[in-house]
PDB file of N, CA and C in Angstrom:
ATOM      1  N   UNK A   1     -91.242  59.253 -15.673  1.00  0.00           N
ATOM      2  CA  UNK A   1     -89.965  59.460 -15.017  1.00  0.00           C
ATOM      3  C   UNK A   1     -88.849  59.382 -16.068  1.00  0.00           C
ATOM      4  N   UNK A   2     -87.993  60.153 -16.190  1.00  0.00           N
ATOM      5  CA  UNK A   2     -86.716  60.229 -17.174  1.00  0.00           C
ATOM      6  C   UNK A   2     -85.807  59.476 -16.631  1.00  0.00           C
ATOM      7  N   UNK A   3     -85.328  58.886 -17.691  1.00  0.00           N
ATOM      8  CA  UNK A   3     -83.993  58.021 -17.192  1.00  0.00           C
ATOM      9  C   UNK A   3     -82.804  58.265 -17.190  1.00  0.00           C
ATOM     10  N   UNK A   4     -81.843  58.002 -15.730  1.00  0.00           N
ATOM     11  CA  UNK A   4     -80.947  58.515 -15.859  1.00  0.00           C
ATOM     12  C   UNK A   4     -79.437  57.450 -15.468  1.00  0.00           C
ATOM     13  N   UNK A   5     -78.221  57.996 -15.874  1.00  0.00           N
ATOM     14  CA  UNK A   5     -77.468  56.820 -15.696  1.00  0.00           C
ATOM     15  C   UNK A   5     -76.548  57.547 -13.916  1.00  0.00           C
ATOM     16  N   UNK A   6     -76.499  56.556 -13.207  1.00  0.00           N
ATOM     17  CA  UNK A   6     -75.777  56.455 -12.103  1.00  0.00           C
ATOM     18  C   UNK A   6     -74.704  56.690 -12.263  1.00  0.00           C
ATOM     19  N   UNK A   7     -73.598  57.838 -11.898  1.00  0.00           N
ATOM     20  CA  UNK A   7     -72.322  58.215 -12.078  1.00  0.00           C
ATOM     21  C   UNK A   7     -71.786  57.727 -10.889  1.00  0.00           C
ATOM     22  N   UNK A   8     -72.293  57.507  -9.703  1.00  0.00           N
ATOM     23  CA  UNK A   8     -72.089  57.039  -8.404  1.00  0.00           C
ATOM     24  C   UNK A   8     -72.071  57.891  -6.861  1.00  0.00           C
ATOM     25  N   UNK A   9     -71.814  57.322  -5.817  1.00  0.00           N
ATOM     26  CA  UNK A   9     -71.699  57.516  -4.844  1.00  0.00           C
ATOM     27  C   UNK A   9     -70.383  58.022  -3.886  1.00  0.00           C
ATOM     28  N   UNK A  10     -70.717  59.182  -2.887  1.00  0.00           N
ATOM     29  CA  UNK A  10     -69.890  59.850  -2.129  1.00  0.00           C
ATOM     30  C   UNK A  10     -70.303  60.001  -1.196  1.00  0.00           C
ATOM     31  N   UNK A  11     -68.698  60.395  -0.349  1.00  0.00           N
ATOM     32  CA  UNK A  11     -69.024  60.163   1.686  1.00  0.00           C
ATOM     33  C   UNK A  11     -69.529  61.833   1.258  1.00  0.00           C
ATOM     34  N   UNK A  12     -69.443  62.999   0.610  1.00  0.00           N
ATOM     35  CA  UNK A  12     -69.263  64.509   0.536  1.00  0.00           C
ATOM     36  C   UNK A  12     -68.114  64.879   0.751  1.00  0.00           C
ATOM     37  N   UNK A  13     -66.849  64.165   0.546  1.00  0.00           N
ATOM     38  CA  UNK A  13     -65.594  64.457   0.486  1.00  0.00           C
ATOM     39  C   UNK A  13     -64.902  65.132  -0.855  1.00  0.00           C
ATOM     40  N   UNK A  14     -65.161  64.186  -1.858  1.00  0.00           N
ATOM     41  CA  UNK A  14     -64.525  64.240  -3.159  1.00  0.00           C
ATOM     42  C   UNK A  14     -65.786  63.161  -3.917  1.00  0.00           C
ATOM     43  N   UNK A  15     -65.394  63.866  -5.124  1.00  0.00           N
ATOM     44  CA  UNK A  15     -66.768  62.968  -6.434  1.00  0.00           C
ATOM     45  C   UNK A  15     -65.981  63.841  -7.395  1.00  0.00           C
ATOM     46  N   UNK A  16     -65.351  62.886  -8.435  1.00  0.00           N
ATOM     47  CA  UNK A  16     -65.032  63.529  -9.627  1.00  0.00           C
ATOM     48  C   UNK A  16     -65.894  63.660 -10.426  1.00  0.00           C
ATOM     49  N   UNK A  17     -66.389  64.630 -11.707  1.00  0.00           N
ATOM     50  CA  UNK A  17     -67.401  64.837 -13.051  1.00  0.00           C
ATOM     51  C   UNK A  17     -66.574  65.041 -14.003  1.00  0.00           C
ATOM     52  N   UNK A  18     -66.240  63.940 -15.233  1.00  0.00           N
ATOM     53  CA  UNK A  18     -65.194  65.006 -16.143  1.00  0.00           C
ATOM     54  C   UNK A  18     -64.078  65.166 -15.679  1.00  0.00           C
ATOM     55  N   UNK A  19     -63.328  64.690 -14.591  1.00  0.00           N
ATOM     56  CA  UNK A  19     -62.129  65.029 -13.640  1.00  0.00           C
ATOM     57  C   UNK A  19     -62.025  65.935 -13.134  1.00  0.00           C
ATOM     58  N   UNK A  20     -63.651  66.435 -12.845  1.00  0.00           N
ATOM     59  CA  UNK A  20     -63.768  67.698 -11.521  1.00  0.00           C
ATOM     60  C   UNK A  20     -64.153  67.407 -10.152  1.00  0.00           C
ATOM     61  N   UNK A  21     -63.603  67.517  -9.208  1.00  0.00           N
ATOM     62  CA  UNK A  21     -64.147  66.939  -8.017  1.00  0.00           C
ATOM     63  C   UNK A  21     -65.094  68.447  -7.661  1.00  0.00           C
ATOM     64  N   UNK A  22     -66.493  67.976  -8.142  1.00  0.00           N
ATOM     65  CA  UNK A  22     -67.334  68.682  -7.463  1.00  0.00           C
ATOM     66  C   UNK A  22     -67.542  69.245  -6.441  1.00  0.00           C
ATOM     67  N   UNK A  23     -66.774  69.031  -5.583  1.00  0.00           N
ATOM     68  CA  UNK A  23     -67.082  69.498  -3.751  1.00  0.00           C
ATOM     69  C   UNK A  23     -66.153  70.254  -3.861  1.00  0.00           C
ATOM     70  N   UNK A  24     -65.153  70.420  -4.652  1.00  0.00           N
ATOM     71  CA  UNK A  24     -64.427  71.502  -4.689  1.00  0.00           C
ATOM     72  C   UNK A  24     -64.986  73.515  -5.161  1.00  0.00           C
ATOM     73  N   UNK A  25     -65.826  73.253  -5.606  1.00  0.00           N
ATOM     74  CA  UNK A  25     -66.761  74.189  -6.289  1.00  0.00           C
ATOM     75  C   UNK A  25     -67.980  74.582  -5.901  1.00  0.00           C
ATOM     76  N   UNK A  26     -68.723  75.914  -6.026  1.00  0.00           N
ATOM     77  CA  UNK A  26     -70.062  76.169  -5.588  1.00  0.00           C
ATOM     78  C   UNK A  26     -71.307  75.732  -6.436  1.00  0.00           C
ATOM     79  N   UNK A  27     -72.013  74.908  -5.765  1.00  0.00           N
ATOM     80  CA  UNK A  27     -73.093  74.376  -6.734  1.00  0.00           C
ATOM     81  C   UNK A  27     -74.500  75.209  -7.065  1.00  0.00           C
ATOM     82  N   UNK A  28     -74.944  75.478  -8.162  1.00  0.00           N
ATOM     83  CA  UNK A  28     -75.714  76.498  -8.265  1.00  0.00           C
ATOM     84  C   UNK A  28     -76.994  75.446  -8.712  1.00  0.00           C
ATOM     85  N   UNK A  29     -77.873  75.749  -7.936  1.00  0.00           N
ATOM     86  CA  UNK A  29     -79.384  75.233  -8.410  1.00  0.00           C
ATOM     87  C   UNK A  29     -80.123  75.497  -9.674  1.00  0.00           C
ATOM     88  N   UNK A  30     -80.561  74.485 -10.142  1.00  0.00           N
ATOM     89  CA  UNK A  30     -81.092  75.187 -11.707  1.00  0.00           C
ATOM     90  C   UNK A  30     -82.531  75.224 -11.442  1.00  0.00           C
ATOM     91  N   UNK A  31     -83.185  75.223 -10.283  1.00  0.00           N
ATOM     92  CA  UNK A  31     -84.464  74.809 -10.173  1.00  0.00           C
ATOM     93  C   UNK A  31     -85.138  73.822 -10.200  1.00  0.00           C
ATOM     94  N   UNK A  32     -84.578  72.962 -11.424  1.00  0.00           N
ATOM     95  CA  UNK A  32     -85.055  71.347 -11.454  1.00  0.00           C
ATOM     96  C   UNK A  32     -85.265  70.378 -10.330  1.00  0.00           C
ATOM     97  N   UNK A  33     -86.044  69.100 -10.565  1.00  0.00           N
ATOM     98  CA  UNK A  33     -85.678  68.406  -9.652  1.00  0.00           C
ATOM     99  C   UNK A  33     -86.069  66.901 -10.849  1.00  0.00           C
ATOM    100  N   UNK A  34     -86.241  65.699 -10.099  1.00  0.00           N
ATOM    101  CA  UNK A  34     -86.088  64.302 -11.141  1.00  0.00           C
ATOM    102  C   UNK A  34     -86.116  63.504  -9.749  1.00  0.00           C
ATOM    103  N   UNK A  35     -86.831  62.260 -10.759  1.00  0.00           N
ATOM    104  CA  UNK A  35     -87.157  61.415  -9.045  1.00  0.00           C
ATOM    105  C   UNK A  35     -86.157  60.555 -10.409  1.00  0.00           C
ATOM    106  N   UNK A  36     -84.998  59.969  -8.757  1.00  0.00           N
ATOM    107  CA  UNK A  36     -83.987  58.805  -9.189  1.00  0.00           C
ATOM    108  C   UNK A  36     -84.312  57.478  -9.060  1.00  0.00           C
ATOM    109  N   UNK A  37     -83.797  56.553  -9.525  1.00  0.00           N
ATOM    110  CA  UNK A  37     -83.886  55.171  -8.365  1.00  0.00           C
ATOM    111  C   UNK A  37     -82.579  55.111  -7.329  1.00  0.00           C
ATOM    112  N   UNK A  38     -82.243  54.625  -6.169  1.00  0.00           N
ATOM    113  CA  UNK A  38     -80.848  54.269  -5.604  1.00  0.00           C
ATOM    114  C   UNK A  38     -81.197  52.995  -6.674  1.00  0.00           C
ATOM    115  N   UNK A  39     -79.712  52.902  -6.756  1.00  0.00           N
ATOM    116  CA  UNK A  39     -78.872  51.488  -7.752  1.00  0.00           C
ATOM    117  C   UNK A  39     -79.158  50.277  -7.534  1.00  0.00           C
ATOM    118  N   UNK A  40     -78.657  50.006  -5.797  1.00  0.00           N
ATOM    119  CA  UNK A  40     -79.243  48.687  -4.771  1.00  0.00           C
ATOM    120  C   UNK A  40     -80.735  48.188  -5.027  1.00  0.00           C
ATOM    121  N   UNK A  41     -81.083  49.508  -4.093  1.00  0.00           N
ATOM    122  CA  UNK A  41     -82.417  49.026  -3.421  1.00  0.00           C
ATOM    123  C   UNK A  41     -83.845  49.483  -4.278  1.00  0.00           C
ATOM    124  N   UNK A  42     -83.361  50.349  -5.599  1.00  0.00           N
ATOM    125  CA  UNK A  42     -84.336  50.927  -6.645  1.00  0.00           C
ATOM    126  C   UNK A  42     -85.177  51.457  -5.663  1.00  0.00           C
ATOM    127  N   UNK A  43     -84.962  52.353  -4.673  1.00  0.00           N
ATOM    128  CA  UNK A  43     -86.176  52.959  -4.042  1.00  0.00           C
ATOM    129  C   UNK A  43     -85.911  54.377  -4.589  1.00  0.00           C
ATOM    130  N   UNK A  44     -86.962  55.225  -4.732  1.00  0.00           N
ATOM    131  CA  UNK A  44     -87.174  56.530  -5.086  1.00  0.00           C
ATOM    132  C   UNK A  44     -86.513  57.529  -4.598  1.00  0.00           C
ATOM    133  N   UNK A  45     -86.139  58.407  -5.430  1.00  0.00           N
ATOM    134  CA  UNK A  45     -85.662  59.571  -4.746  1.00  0.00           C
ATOM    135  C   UNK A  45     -85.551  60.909  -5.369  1.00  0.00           C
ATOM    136  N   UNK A  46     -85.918  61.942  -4.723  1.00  0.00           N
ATOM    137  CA  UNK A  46     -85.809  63.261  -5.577  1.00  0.00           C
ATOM    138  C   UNK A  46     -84.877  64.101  -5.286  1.00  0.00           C
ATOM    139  N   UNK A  47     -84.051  64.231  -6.700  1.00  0.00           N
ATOM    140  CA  UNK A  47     -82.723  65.067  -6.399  1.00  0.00           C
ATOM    141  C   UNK A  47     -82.961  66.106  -7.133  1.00  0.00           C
ATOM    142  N   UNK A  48     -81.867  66.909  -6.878  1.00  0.00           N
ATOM    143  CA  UNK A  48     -81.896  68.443  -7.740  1.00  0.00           C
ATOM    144  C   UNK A  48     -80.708  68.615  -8.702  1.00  0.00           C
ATOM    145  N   UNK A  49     -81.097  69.261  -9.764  1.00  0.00           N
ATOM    146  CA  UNK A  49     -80.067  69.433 -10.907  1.00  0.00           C
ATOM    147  C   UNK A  49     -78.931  70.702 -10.316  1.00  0.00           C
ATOM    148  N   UNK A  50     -77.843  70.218 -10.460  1.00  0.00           N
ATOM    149  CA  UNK A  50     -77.182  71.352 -10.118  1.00  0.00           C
ATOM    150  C   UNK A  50     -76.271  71.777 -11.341  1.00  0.00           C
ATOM    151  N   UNK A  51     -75.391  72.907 -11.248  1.00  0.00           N
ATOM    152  CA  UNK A  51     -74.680  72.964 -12.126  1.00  0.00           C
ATOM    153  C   UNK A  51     -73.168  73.935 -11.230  1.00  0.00           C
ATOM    154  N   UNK A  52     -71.972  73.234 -11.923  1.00  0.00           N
ATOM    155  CA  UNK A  52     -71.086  74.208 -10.857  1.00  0.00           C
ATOM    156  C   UNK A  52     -69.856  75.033 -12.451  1.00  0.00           C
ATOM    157  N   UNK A  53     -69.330  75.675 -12.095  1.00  0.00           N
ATOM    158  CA  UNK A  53     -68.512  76.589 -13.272  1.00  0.00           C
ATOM    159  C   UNK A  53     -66.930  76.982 -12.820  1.00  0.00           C
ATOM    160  N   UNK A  54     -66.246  76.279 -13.328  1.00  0.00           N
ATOM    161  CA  UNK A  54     -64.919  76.061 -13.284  1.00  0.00           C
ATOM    162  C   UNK A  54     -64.521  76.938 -14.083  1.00  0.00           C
ATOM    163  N   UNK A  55     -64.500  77.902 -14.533  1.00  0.00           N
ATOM    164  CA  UNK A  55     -63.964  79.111 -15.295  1.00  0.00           C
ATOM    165  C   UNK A  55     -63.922  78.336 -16.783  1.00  0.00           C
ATOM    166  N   UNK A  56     -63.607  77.305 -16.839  1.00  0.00           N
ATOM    167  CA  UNK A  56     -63.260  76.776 -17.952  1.00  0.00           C
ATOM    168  C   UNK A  56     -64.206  75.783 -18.991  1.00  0.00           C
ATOM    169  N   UNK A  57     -65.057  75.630 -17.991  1.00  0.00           N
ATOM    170  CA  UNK A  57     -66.159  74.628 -18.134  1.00  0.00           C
ATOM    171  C   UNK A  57     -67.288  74.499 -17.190  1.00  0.00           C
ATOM    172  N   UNK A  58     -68.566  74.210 -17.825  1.00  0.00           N
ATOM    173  CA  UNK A  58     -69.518  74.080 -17.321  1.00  0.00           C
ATOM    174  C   UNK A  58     -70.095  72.433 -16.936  1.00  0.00           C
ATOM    175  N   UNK A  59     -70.363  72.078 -15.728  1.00  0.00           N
ATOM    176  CA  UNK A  59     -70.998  70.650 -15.771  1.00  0.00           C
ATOM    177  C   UNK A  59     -71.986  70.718 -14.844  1.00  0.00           C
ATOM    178  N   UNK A  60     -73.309  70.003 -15.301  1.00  0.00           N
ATOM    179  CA  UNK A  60     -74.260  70.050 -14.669  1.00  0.00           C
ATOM    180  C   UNK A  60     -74.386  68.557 -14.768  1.00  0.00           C
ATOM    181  N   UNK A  61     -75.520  68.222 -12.993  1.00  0.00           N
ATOM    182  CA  UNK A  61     -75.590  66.659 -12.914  1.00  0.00           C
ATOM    183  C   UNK A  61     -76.866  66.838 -12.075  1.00  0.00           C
ATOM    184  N   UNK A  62     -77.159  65.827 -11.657  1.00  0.00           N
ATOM    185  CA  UNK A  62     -78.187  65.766 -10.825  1.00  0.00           C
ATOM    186  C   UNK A  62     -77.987  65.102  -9.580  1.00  0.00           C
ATOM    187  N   UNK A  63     -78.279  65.474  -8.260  1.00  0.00           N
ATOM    188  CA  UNK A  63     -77.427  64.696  -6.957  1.00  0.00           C
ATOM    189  C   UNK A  63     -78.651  65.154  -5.632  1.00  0.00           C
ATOM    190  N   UNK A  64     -78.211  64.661  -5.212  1.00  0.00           N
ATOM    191  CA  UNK A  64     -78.716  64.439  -3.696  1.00  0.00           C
ATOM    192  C   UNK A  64     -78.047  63.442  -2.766  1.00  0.00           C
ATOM    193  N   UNK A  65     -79.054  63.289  -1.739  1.00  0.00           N
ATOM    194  CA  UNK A  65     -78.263  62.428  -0.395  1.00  0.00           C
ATOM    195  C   UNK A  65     -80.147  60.941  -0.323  1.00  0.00           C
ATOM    196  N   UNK A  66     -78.842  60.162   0.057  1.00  0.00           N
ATOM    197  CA  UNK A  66     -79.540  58.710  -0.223  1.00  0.00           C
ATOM    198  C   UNK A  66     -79.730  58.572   1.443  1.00  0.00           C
ATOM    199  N   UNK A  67     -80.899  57.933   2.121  1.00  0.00           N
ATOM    200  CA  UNK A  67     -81.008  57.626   3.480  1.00  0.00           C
ATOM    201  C   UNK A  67     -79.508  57.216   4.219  1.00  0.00           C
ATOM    202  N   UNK A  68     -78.696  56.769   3.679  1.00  0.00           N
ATOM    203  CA  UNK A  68     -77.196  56.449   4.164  1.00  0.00           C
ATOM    204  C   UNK A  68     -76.307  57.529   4.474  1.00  0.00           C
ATOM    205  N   UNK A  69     -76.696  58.783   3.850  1.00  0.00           N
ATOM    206  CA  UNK A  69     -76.432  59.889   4.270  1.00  0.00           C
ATOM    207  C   UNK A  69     -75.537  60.334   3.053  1.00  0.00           C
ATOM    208  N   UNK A  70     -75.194  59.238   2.111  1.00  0.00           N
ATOM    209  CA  UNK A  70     -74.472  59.863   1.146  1.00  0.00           C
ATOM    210  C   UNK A  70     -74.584  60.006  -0.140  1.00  0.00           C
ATOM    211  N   UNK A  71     -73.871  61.011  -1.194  1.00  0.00           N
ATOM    212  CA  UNK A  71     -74.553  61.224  -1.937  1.00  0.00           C
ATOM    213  C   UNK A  71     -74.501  60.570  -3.087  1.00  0.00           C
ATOM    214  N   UNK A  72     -75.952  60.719  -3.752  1.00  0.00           N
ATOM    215  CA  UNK A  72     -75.544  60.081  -5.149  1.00  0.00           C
ATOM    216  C   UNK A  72     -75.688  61.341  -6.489  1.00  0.00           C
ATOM    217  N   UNK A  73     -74.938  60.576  -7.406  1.00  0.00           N
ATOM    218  CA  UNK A  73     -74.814  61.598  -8.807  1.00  0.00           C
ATOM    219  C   UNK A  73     -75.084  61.224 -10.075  1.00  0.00           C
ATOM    220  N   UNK A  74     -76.013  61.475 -10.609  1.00  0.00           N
ATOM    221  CA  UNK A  74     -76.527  60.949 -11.986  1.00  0.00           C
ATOM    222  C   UNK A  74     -76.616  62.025 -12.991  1.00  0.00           C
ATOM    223  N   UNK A  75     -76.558  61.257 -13.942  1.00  0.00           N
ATOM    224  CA  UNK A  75     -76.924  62.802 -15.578  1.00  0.00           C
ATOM    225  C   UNK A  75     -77.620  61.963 -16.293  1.00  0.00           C
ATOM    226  N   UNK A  76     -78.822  62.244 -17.097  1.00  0.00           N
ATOM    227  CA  UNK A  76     -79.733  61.933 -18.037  1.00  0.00           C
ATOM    228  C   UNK A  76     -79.174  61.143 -18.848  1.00  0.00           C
ATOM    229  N   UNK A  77     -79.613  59.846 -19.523  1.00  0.00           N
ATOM    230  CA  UNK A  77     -79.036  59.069 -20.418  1.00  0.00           C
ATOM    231  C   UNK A  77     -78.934  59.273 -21.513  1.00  0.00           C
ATOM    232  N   UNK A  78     -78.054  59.764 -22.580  1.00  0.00           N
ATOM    233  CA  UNK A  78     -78.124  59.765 -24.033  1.00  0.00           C
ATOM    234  C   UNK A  78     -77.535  61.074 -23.827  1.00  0.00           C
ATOM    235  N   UNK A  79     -77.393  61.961 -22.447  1.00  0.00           N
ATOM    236  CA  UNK A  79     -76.773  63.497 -23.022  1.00  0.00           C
ATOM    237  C   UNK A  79     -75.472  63.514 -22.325  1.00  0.00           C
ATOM    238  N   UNK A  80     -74.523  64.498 -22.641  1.00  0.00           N
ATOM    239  CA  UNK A  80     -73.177  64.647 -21.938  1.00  0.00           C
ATOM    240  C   UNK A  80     -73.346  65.650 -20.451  1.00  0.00           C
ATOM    241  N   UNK A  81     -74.065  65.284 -19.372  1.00  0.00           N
ATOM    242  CA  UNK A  81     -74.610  66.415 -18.468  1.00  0.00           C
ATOM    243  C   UNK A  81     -74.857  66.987 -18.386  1.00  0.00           C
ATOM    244  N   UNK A  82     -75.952  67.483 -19.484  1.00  0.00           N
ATOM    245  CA  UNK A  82     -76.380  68.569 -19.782  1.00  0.00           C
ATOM    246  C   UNK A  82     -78.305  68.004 -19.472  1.00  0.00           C
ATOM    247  N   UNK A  83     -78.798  68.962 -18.766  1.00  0.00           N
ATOM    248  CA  UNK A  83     -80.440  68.782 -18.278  1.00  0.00           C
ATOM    249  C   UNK A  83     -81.419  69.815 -19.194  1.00  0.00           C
TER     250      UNK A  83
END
């Protein structure tokens, strides 16, 4: 399992990356997927790498939805969000 660092948690309202609020933007699937831990309860989870494109910049992360219904957002440890 690759390790990754916890950027955190959202209702799906707003989540900044870089000072992008992601939900503002279309998220494009890279195919990937990565089993996470949640932070709390270290239980498993498989999210998908996404990547979204702000004309200006590219940021890719890895996210999904936690049994609470909301989401979480992580990027690989040691890289700048890049998968």
């Amino acid at each position: 399992m690759t390790e990754y660092t916890f950027l955190g948690k959202s209702n799906g309202v707003k989540f900044c990356i870089e000072g992008i609020d992601v939900f503002q933007y279309k998220w494009y699937a890279q195919g990937k997927c990565d089993i996470v831990l949640e932070p709390h309860t270290k239980k498993p989870y498989s999210f998908s790498v996404y990547e979204i494109d702000t004309g200006s910049k590219k940021i890719t992360f890895l996210a999904g939805k936690f049994s609470d219904d909301s989401w979480g957002f992580y990027q690989k440890k040691g890289e700048n969000f890049m998968f």
